[in-house]
PDB file of N, CA and C in Angstrom:
ATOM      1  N   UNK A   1      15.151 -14.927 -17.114  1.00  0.00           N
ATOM      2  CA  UNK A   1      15.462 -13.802 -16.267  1.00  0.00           C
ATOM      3  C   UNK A   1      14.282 -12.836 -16.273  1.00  0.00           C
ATOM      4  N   UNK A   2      14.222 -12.551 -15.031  1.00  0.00           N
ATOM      5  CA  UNK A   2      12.871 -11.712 -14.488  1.00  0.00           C
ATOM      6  C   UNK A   2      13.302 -10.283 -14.596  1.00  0.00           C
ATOM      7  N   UNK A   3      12.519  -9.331 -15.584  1.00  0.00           N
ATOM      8  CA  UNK A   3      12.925  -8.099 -15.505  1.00  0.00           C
ATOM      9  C   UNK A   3      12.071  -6.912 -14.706  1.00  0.00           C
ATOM     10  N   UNK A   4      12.508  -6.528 -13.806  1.00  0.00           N
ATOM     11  CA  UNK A   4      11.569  -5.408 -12.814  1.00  0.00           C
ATOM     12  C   UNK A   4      10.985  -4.034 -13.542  1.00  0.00           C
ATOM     13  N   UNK A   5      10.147  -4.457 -14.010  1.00  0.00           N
ATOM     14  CA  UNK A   5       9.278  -3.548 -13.861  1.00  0.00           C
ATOM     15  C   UNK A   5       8.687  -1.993 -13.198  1.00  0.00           C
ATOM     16  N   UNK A   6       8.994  -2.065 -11.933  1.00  0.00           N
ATOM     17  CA  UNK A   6       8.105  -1.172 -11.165  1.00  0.00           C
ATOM     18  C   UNK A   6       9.398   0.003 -10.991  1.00  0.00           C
ATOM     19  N   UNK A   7       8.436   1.266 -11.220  1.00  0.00           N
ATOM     20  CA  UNK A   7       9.497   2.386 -10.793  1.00  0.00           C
ATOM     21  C   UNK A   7       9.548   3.066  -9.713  1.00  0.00           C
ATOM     22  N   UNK A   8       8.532   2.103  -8.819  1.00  0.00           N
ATOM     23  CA  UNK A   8       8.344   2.632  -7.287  1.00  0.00           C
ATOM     24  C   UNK A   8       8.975   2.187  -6.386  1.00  0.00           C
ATOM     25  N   UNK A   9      10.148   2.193  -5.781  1.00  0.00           N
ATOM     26  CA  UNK A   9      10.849   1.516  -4.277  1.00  0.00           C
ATOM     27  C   UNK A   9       9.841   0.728  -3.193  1.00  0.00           C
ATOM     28  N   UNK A  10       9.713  -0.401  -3.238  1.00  0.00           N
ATOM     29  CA  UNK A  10       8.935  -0.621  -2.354  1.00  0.00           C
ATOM     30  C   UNK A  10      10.118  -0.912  -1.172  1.00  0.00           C
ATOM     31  N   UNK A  11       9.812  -0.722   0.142  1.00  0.00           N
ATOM     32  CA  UNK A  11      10.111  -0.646   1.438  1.00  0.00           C
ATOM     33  C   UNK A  11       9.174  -1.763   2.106  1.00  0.00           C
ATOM     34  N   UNK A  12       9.821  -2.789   2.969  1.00  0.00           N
ATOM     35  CA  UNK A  12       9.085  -4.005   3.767  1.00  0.00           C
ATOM     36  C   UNK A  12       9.071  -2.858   4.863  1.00  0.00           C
ATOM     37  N   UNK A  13       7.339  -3.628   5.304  1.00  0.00           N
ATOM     38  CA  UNK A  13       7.007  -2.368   6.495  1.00  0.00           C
ATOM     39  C   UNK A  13       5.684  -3.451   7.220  1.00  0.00           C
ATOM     40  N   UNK A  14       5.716  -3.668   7.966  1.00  0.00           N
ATOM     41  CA  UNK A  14       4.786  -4.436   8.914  1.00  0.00           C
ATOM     42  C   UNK A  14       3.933  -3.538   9.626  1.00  0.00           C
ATOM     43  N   UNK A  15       2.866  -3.903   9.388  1.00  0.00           N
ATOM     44  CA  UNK A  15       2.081  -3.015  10.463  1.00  0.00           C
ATOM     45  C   UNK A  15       0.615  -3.592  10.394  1.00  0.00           C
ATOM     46  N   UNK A  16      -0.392  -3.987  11.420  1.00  0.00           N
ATOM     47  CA  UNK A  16      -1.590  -4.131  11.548  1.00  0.00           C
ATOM     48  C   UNK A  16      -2.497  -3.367  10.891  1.00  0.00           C
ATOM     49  N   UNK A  17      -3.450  -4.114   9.559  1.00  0.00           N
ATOM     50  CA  UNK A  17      -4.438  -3.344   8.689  1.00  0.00           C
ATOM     51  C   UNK A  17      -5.353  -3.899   9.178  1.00  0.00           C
ATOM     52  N   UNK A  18      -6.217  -3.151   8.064  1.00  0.00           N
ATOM     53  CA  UNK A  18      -7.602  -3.540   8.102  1.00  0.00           C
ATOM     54  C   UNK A  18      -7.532  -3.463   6.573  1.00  0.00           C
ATOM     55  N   UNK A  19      -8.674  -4.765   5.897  1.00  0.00           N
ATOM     56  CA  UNK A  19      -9.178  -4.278   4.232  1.00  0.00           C
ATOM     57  C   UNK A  19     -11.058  -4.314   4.263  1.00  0.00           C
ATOM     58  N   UNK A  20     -11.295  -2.889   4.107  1.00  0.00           N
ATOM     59  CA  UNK A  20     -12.899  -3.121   3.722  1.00  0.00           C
ATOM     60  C   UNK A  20     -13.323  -3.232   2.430  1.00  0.00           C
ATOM     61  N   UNK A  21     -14.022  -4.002   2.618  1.00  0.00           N
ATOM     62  CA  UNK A  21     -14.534  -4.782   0.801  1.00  0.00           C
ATOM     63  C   UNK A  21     -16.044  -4.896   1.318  1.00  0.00           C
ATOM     64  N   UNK A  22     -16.777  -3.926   0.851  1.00  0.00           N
ATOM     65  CA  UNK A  22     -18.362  -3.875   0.749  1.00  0.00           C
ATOM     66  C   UNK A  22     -18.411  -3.768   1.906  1.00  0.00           C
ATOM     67  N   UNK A  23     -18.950  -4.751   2.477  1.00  0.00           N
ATOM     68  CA  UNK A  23     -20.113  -4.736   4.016  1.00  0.00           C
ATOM     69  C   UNK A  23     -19.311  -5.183   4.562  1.00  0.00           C
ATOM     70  N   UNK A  24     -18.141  -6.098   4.329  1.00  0.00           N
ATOM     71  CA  UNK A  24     -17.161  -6.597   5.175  1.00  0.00           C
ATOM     72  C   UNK A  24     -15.931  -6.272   5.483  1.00  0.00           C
ATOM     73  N   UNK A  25     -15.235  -6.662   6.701  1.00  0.00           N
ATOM     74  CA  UNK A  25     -13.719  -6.160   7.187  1.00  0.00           C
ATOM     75  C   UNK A  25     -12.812  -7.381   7.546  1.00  0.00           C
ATOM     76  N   UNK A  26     -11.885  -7.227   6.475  1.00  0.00           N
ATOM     77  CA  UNK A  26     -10.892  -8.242   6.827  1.00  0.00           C
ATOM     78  C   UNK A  26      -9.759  -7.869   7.533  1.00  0.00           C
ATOM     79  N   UNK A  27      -9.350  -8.599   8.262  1.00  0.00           N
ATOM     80  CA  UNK A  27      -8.240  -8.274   9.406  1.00  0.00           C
ATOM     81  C   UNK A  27      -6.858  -8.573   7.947  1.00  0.00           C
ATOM     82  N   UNK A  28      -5.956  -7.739   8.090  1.00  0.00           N
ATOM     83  CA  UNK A  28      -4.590  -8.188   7.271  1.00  0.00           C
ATOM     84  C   UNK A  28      -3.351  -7.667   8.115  1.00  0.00           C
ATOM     85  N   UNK A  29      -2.078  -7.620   7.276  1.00  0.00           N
ATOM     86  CA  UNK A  29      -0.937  -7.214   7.729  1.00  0.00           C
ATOM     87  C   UNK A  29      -0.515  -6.720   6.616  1.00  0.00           C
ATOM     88  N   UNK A  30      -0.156  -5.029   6.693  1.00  0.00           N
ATOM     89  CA  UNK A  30       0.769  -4.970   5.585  1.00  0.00           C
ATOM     90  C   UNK A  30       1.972  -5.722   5.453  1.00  0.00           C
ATOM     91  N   UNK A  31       2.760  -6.090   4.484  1.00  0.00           N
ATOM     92  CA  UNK A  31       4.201  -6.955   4.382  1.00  0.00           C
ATOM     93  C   UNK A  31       4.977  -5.517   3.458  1.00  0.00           C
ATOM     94  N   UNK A  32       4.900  -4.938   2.294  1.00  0.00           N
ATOM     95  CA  UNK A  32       5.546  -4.151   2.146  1.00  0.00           C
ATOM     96  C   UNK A  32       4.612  -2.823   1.572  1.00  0.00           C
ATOM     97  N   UNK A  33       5.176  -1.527   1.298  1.00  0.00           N
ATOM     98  CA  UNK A  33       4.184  -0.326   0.471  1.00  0.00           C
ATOM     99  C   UNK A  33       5.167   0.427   0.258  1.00  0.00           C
ATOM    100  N   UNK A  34       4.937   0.833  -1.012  1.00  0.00           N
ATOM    101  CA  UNK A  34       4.979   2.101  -2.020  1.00  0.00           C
ATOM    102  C   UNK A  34       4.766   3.516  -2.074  1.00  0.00           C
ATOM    103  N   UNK A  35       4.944   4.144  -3.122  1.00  0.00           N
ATOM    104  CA  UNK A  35       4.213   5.345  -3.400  1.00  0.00           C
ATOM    105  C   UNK A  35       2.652   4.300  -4.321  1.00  0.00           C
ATOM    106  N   UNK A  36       3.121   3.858  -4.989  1.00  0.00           N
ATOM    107  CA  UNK A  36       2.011   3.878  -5.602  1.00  0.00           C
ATOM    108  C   UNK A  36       0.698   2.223  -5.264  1.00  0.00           C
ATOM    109  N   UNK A  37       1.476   1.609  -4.130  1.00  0.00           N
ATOM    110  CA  UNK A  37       0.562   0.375  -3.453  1.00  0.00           C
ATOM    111  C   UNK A  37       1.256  -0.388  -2.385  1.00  0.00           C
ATOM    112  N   UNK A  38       0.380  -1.082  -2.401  1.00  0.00           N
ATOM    113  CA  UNK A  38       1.100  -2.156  -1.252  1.00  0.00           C
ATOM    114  C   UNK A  38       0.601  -3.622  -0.880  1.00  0.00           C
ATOM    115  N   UNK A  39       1.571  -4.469  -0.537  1.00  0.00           N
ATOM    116  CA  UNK A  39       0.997  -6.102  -0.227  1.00  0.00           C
ATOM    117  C   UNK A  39       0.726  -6.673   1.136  1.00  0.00           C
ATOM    118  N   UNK A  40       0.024  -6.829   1.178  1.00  0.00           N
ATOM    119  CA  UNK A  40      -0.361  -7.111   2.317  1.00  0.00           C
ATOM    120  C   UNK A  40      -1.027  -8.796   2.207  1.00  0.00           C
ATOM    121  N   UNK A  41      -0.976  -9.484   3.682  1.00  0.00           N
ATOM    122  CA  UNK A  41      -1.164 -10.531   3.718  1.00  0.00           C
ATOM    123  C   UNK A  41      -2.724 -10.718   4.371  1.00  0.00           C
ATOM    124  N   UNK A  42      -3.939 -11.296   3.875  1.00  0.00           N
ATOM    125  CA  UNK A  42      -4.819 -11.502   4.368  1.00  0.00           C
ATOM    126  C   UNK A  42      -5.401 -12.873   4.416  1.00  0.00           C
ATOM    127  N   UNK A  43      -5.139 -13.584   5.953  1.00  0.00           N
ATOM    128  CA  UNK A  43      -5.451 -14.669   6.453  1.00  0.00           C
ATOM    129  C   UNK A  43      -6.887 -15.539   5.671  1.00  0.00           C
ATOM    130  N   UNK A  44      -8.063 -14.739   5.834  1.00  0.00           N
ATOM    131  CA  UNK A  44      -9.413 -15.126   5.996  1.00  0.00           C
ATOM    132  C   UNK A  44      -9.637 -15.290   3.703  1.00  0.00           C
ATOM    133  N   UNK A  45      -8.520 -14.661   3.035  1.00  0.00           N
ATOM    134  CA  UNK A  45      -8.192 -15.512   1.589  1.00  0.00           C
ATOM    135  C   UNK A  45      -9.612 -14.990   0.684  1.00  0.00           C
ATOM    136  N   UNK A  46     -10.058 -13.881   1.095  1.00  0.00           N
ATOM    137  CA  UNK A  46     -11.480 -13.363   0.637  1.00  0.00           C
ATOM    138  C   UNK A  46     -11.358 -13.984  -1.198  1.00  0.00           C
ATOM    139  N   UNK A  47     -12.512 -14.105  -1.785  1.00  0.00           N
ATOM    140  CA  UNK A  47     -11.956 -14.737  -3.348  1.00  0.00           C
ATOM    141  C   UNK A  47     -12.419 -13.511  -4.029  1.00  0.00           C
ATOM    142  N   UNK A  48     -11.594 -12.194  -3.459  1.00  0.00           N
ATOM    143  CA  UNK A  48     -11.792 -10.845  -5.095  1.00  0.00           C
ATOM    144  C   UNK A  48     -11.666 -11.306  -6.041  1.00  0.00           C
ATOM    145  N   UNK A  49     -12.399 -10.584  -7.159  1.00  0.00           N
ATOM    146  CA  UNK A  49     -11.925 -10.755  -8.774  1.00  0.00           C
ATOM    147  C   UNK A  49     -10.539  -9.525  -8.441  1.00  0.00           C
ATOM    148  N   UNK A  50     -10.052  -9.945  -9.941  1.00  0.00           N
ATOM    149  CA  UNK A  50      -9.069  -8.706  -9.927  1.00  0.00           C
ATOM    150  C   UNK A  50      -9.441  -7.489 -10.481  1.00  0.00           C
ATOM    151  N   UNK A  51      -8.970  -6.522  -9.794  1.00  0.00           N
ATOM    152  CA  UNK A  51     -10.094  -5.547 -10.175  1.00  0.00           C
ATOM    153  C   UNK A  51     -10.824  -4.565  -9.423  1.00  0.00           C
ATOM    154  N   UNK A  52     -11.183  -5.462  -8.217  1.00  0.00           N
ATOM    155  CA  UNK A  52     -11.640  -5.050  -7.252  1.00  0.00           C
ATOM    156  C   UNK A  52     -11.155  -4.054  -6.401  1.00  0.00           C
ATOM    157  N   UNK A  53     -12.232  -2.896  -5.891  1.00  0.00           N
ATOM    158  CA  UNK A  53     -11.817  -2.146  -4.899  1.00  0.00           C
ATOM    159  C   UNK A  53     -12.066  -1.827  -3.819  1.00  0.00           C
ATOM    160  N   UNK A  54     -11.593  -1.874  -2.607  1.00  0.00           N
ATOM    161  CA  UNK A  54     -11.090  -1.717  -1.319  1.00  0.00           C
ATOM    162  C   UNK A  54     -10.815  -0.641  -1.160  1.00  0.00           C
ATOM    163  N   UNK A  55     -11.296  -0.634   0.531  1.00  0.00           N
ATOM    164  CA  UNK A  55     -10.268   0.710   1.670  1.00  0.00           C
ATOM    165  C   UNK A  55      -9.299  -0.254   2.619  1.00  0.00           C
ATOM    166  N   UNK A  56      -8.136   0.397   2.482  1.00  0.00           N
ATOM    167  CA  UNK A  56      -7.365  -0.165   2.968  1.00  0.00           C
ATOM    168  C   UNK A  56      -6.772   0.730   4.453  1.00  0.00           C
ATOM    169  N   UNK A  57      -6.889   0.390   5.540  1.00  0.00           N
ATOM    170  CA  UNK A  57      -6.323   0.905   6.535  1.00  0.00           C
ATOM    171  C   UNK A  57      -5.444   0.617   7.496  1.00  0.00           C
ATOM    172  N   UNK A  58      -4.476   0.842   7.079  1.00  0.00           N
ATOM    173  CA  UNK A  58      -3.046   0.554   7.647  1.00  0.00           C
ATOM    174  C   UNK A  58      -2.294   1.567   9.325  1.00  0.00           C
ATOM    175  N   UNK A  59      -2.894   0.937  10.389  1.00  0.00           N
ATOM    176  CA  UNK A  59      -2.054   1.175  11.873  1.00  0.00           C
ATOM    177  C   UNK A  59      -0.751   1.618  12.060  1.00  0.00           C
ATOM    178  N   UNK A  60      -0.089   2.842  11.852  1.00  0.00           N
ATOM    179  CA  UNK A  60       1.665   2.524  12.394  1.00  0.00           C
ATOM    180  C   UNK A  60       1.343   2.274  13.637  1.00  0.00           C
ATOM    181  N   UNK A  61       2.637   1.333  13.963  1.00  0.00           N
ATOM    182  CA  UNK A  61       2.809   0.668  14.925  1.00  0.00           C
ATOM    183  C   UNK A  61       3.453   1.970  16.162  1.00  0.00           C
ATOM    184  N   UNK A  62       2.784   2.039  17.340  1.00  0.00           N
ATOM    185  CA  UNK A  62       3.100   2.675  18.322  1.00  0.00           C
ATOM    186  C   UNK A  62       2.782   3.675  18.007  1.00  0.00           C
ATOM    187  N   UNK A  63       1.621   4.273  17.389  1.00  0.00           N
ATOM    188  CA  UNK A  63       1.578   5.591  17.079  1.00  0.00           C
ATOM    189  C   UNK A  63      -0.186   5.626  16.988  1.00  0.00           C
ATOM    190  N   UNK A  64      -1.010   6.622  16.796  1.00  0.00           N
ATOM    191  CA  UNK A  64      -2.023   6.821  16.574  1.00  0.00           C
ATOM    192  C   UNK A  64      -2.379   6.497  15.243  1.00  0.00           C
ATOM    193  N   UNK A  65      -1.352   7.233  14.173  1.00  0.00           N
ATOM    194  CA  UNK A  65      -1.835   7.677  12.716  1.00  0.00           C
ATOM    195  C   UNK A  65      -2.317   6.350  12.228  1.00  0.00           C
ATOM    196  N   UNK A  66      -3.075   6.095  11.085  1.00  0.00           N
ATOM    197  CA  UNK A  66      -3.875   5.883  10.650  1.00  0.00           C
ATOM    198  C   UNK A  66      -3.724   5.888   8.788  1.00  0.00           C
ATOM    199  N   UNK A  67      -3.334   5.003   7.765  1.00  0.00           N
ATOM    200  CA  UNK A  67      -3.006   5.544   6.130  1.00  0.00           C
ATOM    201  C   UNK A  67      -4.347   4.935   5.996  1.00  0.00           C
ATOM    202  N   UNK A  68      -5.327   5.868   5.159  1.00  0.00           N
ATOM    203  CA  UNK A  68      -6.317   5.081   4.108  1.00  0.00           C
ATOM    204  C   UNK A  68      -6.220   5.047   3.509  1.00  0.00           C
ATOM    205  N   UNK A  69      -6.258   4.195   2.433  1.00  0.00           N
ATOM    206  CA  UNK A  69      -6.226   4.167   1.012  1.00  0.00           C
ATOM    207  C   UNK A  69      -7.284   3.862  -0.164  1.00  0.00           C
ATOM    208  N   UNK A  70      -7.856   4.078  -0.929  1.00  0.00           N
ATOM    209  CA  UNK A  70      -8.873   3.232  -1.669  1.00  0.00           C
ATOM    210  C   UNK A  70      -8.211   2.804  -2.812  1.00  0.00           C
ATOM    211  N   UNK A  71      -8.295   1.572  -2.864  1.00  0.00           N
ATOM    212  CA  UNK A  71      -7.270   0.562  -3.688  1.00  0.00           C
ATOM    213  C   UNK A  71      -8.119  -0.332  -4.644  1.00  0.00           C
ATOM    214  N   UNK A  72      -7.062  -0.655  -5.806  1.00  0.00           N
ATOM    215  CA  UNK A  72      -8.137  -1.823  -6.419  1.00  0.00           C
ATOM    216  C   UNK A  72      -6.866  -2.783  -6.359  1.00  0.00           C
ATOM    217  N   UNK A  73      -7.294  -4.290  -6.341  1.00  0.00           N
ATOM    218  CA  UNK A  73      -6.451  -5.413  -6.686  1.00  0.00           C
ATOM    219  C   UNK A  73      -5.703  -5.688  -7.378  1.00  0.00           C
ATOM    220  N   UNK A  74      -4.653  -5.599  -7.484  1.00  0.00           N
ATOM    221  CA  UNK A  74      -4.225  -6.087  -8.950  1.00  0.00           C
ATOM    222  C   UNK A  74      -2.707  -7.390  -9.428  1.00  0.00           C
ATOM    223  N   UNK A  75      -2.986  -8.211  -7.862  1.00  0.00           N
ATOM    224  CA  UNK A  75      -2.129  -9.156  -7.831  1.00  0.00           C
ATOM    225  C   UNK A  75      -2.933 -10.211  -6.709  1.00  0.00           C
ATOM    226  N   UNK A  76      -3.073 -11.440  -6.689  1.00  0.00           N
ATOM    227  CA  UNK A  76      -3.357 -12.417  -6.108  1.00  0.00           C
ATOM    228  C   UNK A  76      -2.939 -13.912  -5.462  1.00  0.00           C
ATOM    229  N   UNK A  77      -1.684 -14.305  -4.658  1.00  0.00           N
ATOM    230  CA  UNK A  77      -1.139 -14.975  -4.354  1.00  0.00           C
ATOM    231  C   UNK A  77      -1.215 -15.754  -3.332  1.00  0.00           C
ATOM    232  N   UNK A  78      -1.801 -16.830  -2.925  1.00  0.00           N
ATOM    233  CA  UNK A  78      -1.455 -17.970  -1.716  1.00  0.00           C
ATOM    234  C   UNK A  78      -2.158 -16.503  -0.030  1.00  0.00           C
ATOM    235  N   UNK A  79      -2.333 -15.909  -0.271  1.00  0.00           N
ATOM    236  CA  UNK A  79      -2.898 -15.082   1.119  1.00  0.00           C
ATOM    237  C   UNK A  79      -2.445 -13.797   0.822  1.00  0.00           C
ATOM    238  N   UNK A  80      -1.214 -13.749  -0.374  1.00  0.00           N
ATOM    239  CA  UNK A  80      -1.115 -12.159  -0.638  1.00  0.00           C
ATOM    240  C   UNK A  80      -1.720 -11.244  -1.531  1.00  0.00           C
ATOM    241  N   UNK A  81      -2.283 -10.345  -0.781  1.00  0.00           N
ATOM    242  CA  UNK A  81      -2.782  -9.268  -2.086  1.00  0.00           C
ATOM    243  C   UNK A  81      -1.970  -8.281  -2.401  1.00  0.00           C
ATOM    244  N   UNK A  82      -2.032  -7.457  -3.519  1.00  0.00           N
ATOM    245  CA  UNK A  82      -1.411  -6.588  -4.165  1.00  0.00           C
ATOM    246  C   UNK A  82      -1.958  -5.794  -4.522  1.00  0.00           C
ATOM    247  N   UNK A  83      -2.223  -4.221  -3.906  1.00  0.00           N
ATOM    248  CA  UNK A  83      -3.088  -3.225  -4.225  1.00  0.00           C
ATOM    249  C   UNK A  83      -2.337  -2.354  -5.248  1.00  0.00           C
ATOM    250  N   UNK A  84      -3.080  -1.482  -5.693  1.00  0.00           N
ATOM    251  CA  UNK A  84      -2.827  -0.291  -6.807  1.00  0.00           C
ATOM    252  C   UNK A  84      -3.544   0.874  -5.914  1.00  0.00           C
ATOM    253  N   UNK A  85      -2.788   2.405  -5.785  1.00  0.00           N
ATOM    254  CA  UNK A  85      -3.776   2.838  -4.808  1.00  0.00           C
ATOM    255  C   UNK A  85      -4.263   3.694  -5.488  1.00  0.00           C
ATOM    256  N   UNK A  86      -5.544   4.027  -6.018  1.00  0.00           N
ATOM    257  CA  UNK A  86      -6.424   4.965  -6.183  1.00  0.00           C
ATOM    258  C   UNK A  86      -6.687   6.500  -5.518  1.00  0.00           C
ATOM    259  N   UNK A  87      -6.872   6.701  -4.418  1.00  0.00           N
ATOM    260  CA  UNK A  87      -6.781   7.806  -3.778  1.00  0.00           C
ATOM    261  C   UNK A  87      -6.006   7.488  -2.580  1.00  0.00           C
ATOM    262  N   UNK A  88      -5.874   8.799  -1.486  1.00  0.00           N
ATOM    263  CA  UNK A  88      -5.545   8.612  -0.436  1.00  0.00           C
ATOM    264  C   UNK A  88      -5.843  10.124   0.288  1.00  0.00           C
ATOM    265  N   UNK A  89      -6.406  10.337   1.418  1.00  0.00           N
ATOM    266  CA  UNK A  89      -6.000  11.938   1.924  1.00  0.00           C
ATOM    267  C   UNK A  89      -4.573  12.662   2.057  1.00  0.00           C
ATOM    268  N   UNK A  90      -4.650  13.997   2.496  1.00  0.00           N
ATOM    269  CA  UNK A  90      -3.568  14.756   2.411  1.00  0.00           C
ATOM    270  C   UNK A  90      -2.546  14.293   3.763  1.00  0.00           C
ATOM    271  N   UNK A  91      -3.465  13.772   4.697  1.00  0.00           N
ATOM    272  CA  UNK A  91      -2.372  13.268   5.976  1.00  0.00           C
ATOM    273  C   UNK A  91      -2.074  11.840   5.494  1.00  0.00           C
ATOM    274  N   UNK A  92      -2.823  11.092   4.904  1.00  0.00           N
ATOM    275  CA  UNK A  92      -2.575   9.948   5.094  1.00  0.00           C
ATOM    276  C   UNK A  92      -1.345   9.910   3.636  1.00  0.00           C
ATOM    277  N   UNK A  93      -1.104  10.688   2.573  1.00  0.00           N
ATOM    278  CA  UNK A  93      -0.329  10.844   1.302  1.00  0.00           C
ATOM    279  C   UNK A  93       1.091  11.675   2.293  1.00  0.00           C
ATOM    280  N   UNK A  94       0.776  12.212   3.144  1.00  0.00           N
ATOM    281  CA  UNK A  94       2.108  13.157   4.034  1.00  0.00           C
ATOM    282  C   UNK A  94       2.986  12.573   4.819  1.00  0.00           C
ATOM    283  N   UNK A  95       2.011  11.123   5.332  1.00  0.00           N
ATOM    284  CA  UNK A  95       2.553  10.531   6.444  1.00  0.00           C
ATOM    285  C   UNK A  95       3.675   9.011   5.579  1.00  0.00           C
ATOM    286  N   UNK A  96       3.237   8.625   4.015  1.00  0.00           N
ATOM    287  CA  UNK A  96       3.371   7.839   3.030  1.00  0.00           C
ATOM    288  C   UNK A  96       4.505   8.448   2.672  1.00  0.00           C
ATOM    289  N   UNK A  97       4.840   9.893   2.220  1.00  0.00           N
ATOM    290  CA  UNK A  97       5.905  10.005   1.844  1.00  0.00           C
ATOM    291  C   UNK A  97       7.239  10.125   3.319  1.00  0.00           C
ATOM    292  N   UNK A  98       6.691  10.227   4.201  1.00  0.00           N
ATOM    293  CA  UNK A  98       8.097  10.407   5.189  1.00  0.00           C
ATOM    294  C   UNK A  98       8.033   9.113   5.689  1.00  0.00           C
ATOM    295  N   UNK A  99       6.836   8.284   5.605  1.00  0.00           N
ATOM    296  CA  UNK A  99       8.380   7.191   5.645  1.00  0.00           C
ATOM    297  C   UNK A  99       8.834   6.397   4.785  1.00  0.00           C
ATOM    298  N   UNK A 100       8.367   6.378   3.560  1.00  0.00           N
ATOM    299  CA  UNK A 100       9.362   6.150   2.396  1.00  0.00           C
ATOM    300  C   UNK A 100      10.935   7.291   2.685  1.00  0.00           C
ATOM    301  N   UNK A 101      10.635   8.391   3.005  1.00  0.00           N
ATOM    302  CA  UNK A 101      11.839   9.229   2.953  1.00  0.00           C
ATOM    303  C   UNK A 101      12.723   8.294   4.417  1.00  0.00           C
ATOM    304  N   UNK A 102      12.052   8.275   5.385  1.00  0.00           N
ATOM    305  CA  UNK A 102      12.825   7.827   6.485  1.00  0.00           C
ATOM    306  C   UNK A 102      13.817   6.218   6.012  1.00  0.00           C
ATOM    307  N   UNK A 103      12.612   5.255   5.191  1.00  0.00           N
ATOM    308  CA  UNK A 103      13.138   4.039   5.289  1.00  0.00           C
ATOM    309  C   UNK A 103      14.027   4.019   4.283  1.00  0.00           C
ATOM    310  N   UNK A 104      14.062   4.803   3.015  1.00  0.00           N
ATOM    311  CA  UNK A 104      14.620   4.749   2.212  1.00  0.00           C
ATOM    312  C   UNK A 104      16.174   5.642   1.893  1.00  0.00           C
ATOM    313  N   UNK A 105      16.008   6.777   3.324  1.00  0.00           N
ATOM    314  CA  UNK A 105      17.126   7.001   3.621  1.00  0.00           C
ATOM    315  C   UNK A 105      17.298   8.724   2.467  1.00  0.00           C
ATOM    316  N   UNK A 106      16.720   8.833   1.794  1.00  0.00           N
ATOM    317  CA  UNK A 106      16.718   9.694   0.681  1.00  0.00           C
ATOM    318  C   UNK A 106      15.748  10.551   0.400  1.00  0.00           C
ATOM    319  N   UNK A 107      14.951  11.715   0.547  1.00  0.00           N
ATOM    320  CA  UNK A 107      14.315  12.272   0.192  1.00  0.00           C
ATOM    321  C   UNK A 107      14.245  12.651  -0.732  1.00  0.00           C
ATOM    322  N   UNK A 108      15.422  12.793  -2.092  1.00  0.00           N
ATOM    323  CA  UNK A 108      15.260  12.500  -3.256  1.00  0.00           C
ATOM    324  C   UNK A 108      14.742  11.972  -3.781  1.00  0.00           C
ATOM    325  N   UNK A 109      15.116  10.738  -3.099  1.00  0.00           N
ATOM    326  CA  UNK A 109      13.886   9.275  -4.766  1.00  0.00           C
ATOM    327  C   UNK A 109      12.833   9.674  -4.324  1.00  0.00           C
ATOM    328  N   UNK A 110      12.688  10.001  -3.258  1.00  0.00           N
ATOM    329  CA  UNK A 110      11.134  10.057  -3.229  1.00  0.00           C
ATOM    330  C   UNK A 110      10.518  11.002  -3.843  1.00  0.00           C
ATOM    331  N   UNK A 111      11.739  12.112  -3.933  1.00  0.00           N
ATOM    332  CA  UNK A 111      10.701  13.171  -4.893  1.00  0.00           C
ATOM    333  C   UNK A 111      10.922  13.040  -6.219  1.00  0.00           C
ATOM    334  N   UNK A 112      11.309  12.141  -6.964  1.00  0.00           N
ATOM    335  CA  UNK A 112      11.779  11.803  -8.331  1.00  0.00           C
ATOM    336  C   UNK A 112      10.540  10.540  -8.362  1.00  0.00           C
ATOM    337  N   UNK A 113       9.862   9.481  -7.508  1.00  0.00           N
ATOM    338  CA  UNK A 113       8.912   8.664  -7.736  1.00  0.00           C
ATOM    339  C   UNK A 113       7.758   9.916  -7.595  1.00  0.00           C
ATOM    340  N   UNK A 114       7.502  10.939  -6.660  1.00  0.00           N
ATOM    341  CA  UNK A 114       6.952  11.763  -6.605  1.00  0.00           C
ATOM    342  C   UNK A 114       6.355  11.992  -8.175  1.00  0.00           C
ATOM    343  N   UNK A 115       7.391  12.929  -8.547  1.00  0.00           N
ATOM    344  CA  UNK A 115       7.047  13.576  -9.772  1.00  0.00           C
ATOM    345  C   UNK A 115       6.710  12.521 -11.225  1.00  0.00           C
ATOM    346  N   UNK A 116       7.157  11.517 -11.048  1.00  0.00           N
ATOM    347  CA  UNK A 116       7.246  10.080 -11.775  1.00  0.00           C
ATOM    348  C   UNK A 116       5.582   9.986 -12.071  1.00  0.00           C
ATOM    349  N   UNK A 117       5.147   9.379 -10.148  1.00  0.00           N
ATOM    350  CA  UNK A 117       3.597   9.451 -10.132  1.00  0.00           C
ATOM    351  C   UNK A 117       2.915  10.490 -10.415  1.00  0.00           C
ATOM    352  N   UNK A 118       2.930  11.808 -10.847  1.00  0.00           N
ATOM    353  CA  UNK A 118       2.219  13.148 -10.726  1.00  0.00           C
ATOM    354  C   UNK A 118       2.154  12.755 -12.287  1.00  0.00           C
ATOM    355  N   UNK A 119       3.242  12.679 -13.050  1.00  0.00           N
ATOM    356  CA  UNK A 119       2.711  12.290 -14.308  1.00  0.00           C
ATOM    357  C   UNK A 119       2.063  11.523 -14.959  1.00  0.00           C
ATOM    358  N   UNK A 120       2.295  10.299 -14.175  1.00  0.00           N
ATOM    359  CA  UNK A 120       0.964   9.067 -15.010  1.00  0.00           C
ATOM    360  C   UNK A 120      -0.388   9.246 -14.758  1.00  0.00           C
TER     361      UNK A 120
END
């Protein structure tokens, strides 16, 4: 029996990325995100060490906005990656928490993972 770990809600959320790694840009898809990361699927299977860090830029769908993230790796599966997020700006951290609040239905947890993450 598999015991969960993570104290962050992740929410499945689709949306057209981008991952920059050095000089290059890989086309991806987010599959789900966090407060504190997110997995995303990248076709072209780049071979990161783990470890590695990325900008990650995630499209909402039908909308302008724009999440960046600077991420390091820290899961590796068959085309899925698994980021840890390092920084993020104040729109792109504003726009992260409402829709965790929207998808998750609760603006509570979110401010209880909130304060969760402020401490580590």
């Amino acid at each position: 029996m598999t015991t969960e770990k993570r104290k962050f809600h992740r929410i499945p959320f689709q949306c057209q990325s981008q991952v920059l790694c050095g000089d290059r840009t890989y086309t991806a898809e987010l599959l789900d995100i966090s407060m504190r990361g997110a997995l995303l699927l990248v076709r072209d299977m780049p071979e990161w060490e783990m470890g590695h860090t990325c900008f990650l830029d995630a499209k909402l769908v039908n909308s302008d906005i724009h999440m960046q993230f600077e991420a390091r790796l820290v899961h590796r599966e068959e085309g899925h990656y698994g980021f840890v997020f390092l920084s993020e700006d104040i729109d792109t951290f504003s726009h992260l928490r409402r829709l965790l609040e929207l998808n998750l239905g609760d603006a509570e947890i979110v401010d209880r993972e909130l304060s969760d993450w402020m401490k580590a």
